[in-house]
PDB file of N, CA and C in Angstrom:
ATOM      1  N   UNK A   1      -0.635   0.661 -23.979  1.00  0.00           N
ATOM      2  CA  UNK A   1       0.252   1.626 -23.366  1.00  0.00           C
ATOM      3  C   UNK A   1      -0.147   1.856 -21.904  1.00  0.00           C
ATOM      4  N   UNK A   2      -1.299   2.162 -21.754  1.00  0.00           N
ATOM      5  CA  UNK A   2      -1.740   2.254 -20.345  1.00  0.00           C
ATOM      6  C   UNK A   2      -1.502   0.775 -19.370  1.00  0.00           C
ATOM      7  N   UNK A   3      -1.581  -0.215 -20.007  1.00  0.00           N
ATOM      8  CA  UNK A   3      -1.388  -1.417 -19.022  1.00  0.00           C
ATOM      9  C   UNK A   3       0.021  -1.326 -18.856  1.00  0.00           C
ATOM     10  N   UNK A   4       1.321  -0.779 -19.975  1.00  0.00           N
ATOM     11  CA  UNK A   4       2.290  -0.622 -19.451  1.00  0.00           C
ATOM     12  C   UNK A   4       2.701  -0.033 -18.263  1.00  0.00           C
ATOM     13  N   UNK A   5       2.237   1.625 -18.405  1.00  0.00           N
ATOM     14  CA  UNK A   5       2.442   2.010 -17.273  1.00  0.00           C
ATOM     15  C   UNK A   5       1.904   1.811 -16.043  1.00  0.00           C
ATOM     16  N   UNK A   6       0.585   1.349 -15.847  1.00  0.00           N
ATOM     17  CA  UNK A   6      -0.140   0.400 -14.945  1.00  0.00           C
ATOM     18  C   UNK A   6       1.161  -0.833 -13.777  1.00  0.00           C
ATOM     19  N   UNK A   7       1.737  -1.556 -14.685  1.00  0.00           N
ATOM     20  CA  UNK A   7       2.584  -2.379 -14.580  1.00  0.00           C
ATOM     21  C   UNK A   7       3.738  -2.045 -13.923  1.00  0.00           C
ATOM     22  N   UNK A   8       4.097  -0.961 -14.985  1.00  0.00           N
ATOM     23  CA  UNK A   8       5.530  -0.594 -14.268  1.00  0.00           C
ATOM     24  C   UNK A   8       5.344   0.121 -13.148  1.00  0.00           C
ATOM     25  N   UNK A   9       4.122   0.612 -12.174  1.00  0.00           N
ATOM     26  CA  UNK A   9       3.956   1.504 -11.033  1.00  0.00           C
ATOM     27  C   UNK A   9       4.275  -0.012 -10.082  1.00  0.00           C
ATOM     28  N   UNK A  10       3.901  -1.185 -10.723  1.00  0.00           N
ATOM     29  CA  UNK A  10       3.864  -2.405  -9.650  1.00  0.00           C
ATOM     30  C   UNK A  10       5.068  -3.678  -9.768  1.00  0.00           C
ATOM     31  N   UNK A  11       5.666  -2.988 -10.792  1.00  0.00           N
ATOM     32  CA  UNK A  11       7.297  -3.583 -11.423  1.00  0.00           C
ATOM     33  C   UNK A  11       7.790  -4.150 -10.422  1.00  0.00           C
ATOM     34  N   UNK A  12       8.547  -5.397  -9.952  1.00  0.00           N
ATOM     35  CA  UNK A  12       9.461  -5.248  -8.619  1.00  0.00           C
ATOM     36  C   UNK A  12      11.165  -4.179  -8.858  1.00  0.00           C
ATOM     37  N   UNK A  13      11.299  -3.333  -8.142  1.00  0.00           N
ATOM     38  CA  UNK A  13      11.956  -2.585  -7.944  1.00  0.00           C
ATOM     39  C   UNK A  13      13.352  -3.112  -7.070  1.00  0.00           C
ATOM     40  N   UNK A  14      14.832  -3.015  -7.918  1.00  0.00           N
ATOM     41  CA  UNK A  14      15.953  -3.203  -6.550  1.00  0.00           C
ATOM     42  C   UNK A  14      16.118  -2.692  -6.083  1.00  0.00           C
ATOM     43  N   UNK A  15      16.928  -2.809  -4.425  1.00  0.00           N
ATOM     44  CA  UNK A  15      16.774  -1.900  -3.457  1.00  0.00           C
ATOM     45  C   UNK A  15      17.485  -0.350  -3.886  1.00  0.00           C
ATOM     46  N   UNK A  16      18.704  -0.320  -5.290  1.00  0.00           N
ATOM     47  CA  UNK A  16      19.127   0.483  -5.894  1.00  0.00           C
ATOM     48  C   UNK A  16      17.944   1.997  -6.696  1.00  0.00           C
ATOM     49  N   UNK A  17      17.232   1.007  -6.842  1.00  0.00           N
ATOM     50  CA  UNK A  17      15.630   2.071  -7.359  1.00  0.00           C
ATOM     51  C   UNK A  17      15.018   2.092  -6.220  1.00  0.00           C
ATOM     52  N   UNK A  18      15.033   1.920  -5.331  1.00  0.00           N
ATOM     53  CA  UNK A  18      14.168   2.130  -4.272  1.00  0.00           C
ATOM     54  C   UNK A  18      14.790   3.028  -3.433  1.00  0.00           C
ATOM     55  N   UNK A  19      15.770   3.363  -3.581  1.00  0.00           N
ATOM     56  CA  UNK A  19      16.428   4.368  -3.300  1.00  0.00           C
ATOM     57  C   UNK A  19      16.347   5.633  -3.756  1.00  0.00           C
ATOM     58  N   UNK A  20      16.138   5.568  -4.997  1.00  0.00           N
ATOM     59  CA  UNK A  20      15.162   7.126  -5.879  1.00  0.00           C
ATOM     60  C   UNK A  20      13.886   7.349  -5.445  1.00  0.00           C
ATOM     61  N   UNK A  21      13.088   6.146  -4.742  1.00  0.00           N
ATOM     62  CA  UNK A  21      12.045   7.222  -4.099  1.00  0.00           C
ATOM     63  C   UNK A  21      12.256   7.669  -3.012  1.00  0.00           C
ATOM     64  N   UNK A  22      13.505   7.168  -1.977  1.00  0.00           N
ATOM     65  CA  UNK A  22      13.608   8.089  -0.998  1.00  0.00           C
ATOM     66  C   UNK A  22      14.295   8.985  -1.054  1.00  0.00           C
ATOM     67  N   UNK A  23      15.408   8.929  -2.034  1.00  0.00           N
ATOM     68  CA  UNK A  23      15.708  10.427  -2.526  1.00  0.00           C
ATOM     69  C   UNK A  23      15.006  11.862  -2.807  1.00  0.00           C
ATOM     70  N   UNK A  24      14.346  10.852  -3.488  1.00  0.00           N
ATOM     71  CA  UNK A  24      13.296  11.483  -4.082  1.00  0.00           C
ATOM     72  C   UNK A  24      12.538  12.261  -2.529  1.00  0.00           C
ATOM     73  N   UNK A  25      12.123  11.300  -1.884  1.00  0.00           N
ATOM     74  CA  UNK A  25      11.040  11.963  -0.798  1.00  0.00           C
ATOM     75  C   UNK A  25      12.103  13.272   0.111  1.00  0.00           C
ATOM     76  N   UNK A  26      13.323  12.570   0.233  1.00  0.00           N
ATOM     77  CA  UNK A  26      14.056  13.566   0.835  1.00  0.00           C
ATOM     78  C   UNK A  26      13.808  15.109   0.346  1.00  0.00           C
ATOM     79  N   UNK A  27      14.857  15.005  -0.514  1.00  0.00           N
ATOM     80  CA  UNK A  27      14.788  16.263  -1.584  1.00  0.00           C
ATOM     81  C   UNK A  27      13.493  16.883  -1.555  1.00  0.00           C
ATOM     82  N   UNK A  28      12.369  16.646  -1.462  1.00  0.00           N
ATOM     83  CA  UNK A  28      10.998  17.157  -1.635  1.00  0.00           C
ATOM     84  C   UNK A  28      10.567  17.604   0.150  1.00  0.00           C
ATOM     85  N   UNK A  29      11.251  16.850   0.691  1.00  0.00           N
ATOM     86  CA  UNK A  29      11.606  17.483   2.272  1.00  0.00           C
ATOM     87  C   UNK A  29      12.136  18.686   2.388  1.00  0.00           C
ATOM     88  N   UNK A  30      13.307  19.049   1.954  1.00  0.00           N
ATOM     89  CA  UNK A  30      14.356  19.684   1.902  1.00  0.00           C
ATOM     90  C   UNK A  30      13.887  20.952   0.945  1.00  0.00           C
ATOM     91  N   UNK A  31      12.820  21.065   0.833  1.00  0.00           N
ATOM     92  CA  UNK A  31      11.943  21.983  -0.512  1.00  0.00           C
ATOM     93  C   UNK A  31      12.569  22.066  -2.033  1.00  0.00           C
ATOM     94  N   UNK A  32      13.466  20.958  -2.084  1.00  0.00           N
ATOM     95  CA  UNK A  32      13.810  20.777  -4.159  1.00  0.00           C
ATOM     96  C   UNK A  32      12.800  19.691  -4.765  1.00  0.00           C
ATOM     97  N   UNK A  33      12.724  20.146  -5.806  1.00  0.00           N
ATOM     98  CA  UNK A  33      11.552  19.170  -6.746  1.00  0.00           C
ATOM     99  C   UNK A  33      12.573  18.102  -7.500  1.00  0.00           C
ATOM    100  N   UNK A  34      11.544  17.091  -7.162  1.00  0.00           N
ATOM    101  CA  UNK A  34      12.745  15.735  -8.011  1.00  0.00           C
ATOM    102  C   UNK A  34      11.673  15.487  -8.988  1.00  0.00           C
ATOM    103  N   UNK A  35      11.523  15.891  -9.925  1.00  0.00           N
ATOM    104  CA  UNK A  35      11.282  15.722 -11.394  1.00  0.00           C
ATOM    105  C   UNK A  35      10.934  14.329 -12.050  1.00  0.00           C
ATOM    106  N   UNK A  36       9.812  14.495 -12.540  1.00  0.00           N
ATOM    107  CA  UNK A  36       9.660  12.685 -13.090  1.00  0.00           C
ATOM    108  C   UNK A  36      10.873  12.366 -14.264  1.00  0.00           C
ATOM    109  N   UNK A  37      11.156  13.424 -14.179  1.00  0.00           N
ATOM    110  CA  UNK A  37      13.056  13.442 -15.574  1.00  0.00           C
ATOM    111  C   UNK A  37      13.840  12.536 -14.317  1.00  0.00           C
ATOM    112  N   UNK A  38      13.940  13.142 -13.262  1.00  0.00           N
ATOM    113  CA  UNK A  38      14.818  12.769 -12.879  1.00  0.00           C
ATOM    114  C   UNK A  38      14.393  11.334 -11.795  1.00  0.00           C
ATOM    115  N   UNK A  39      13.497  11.563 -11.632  1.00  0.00           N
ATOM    116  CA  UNK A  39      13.075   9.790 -11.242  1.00  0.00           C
ATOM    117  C   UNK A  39      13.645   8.901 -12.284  1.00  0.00           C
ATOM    118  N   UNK A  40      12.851   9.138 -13.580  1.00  0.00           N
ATOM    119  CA  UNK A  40      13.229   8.034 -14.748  1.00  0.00           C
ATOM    120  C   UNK A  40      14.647   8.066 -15.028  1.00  0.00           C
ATOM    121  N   UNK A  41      15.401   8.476 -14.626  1.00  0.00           N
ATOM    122  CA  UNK A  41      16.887   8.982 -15.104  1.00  0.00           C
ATOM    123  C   UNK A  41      17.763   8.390 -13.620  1.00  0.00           C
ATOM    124  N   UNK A  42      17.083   8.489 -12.732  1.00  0.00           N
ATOM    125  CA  UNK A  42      17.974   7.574 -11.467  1.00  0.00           C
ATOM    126  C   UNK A  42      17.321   6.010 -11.401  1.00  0.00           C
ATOM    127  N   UNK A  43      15.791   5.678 -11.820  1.00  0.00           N
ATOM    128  CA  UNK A  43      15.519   4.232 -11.899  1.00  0.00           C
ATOM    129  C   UNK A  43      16.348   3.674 -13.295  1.00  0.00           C
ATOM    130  N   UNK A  44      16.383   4.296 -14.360  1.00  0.00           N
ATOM    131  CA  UNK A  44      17.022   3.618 -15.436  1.00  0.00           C
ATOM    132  C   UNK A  44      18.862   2.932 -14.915  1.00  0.00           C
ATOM    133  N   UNK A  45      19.928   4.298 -14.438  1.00  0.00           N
ATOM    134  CA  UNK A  45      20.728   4.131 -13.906  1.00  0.00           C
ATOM    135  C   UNK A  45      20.896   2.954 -12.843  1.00  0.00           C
ATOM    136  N   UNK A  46      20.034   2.985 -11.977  1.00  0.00           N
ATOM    137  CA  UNK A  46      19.968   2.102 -10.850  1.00  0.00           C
ATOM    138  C   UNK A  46      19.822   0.678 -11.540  1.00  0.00           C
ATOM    139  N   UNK A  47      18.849   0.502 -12.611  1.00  0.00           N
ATOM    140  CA  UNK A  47      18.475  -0.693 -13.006  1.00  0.00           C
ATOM    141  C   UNK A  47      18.991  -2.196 -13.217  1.00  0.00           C
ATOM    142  N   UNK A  48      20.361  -1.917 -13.523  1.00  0.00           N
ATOM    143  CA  UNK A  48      21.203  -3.272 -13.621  1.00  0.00           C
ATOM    144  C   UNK A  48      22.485  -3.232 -12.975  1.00  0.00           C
ATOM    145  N   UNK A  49      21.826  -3.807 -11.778  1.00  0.00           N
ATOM    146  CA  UNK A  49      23.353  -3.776 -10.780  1.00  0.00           C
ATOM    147  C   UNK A  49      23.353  -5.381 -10.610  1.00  0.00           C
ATOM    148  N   UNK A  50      24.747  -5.292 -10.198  1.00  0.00           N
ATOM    149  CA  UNK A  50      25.102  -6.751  -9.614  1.00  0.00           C
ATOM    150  C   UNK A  50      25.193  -6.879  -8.115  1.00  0.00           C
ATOM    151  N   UNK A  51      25.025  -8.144  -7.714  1.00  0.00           N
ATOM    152  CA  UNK A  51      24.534  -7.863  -6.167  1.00  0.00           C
ATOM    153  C   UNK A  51      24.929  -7.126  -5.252  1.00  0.00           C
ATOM    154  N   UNK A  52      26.842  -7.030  -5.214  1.00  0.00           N
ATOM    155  CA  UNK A  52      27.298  -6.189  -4.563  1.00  0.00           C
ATOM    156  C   UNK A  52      26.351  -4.909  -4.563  1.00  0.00           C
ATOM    157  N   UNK A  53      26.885  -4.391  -5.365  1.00  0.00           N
ATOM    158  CA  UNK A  53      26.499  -2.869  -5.630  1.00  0.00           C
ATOM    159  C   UNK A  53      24.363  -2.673  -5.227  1.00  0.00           C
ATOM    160  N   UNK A  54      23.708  -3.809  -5.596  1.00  0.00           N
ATOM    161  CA  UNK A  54      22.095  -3.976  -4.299  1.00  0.00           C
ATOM    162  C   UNK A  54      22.965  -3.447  -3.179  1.00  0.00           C
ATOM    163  N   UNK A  55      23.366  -4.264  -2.427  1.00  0.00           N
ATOM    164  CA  UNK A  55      23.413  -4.605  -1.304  1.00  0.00           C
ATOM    165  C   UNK A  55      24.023  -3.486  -0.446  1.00  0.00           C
ATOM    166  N   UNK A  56      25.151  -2.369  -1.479  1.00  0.00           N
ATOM    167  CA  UNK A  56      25.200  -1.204  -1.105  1.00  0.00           C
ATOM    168  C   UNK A  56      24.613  -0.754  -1.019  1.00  0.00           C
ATOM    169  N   UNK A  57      23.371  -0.215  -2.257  1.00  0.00           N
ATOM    170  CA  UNK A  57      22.276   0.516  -1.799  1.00  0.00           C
ATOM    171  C   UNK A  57      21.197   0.334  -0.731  1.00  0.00           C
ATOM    172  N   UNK A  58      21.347  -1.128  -0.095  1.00  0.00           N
ATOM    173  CA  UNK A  58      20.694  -0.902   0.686  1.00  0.00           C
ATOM    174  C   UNK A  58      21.274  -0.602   2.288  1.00  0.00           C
ATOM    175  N   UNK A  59      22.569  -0.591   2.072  1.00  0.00           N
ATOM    176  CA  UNK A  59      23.365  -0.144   3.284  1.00  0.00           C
ATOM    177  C   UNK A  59      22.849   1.340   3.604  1.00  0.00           C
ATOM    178  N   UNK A  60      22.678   1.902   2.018  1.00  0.00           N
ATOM    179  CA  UNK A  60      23.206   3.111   2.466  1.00  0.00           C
ATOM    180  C   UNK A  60      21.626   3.705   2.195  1.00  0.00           C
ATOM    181  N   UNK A  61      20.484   3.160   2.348  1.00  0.00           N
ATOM    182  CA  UNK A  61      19.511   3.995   2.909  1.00  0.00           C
ATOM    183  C   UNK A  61      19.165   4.480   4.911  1.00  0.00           C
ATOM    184  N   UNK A  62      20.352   4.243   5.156  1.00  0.00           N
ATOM    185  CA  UNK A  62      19.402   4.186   6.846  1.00  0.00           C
ATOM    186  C   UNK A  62      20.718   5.600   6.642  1.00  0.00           C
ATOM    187  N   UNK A  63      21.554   5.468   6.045  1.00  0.00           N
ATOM    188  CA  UNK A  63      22.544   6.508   5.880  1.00  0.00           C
ATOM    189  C   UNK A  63      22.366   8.010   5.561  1.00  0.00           C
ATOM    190  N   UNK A  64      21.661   7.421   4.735  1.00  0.00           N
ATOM    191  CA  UNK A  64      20.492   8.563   4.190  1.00  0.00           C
ATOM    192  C   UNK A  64      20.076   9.581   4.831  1.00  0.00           C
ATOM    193  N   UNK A  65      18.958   8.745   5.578  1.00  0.00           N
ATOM    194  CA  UNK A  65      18.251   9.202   6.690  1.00  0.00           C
ATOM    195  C   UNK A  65      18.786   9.471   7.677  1.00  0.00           C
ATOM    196  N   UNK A  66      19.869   9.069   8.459  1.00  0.00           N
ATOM    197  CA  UNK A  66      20.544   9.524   9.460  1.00  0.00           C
ATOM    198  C   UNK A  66      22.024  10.223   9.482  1.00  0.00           C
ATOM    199  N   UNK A  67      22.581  10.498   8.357  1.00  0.00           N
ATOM    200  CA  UNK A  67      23.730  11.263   7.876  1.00  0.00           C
ATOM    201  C   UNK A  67      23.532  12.633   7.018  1.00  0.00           C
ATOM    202  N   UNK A  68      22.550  12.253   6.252  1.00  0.00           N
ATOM    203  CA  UNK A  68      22.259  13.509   5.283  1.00  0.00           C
ATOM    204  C   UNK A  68      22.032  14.778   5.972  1.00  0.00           C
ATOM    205  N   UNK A  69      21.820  15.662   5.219  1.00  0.00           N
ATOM    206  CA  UNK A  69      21.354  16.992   5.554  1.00  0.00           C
ATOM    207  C   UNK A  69      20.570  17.775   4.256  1.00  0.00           C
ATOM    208  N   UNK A  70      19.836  18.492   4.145  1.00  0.00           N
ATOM    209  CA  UNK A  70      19.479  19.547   3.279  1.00  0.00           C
ATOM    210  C   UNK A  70      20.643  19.843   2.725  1.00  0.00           C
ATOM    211  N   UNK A  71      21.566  20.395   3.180  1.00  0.00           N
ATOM    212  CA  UNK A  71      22.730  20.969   2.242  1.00  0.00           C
ATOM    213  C   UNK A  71      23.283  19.868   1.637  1.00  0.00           C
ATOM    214  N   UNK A  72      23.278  18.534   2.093  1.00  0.00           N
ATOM    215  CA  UNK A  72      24.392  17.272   1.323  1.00  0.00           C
ATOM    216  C   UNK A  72      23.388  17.332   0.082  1.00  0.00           C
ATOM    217  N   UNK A  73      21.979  17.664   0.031  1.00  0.00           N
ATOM    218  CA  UNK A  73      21.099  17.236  -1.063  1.00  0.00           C
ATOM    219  C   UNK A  73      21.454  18.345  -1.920  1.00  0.00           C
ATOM    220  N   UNK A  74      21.562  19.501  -1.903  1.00  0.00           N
ATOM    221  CA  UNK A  74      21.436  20.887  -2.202  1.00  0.00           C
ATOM    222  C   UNK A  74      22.362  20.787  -3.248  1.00  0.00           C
ATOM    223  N   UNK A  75      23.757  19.885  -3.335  1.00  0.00           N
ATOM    224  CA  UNK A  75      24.705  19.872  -4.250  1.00  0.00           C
ATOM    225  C   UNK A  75      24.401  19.463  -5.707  1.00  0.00           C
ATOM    226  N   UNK A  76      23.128  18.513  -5.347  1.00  0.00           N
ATOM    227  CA  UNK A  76      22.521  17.917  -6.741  1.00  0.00           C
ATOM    228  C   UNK A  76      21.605  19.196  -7.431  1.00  0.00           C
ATOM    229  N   UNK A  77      20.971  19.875  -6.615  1.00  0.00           N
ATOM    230  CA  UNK A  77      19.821  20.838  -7.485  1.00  0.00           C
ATOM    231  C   UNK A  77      20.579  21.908  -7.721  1.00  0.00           C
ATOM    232  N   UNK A  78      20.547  23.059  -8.984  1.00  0.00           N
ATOM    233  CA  UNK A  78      21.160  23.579  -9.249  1.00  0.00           C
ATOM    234  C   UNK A  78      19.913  24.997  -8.901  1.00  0.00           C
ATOM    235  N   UNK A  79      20.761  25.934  -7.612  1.00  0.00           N
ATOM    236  CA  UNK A  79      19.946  27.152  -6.797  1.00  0.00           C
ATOM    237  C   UNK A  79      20.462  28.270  -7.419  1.00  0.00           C
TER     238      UNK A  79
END
């Protein structure tokens, strides 16, 4: 069990899950807690995309970072 999770910290990740940790980092910017519920619950989701839909997610991290706001995040946590 432990080599599992060992493993999966070093899993290769698509750019679709790699997107939950900067969500993730955002939100934790923005002072909301992103929950290891909700990590495992946006990497599972993210997990089987077809390329299109990669290739969105990786459009839309610089988007992220340069469009977002605290309040665009604020809609997901319930205040």
């Amino acid at each position: 069990m432990l080599f599992a999770f060992i493993f999966s910290l070093f899993a290769c990740r698509n750019d679709c899950q790699d997107l939950c940790y900067d969500l993730s980092d955002f939100a934790e910017e923005c002072g909301y807690e992103f929950t290891n519920e909700m990590m495992d619950e946006c990497i599972d989701n993210q997990g089987d995309k077809n390329r299109d839909e990669k290739n969105n997610c990786d459009e839309a991290k610089p988007l992220l970072e340069e469009e977002w706001t605290c309040e665009d995040v604020a809609i997901y946590f319930d205040t």
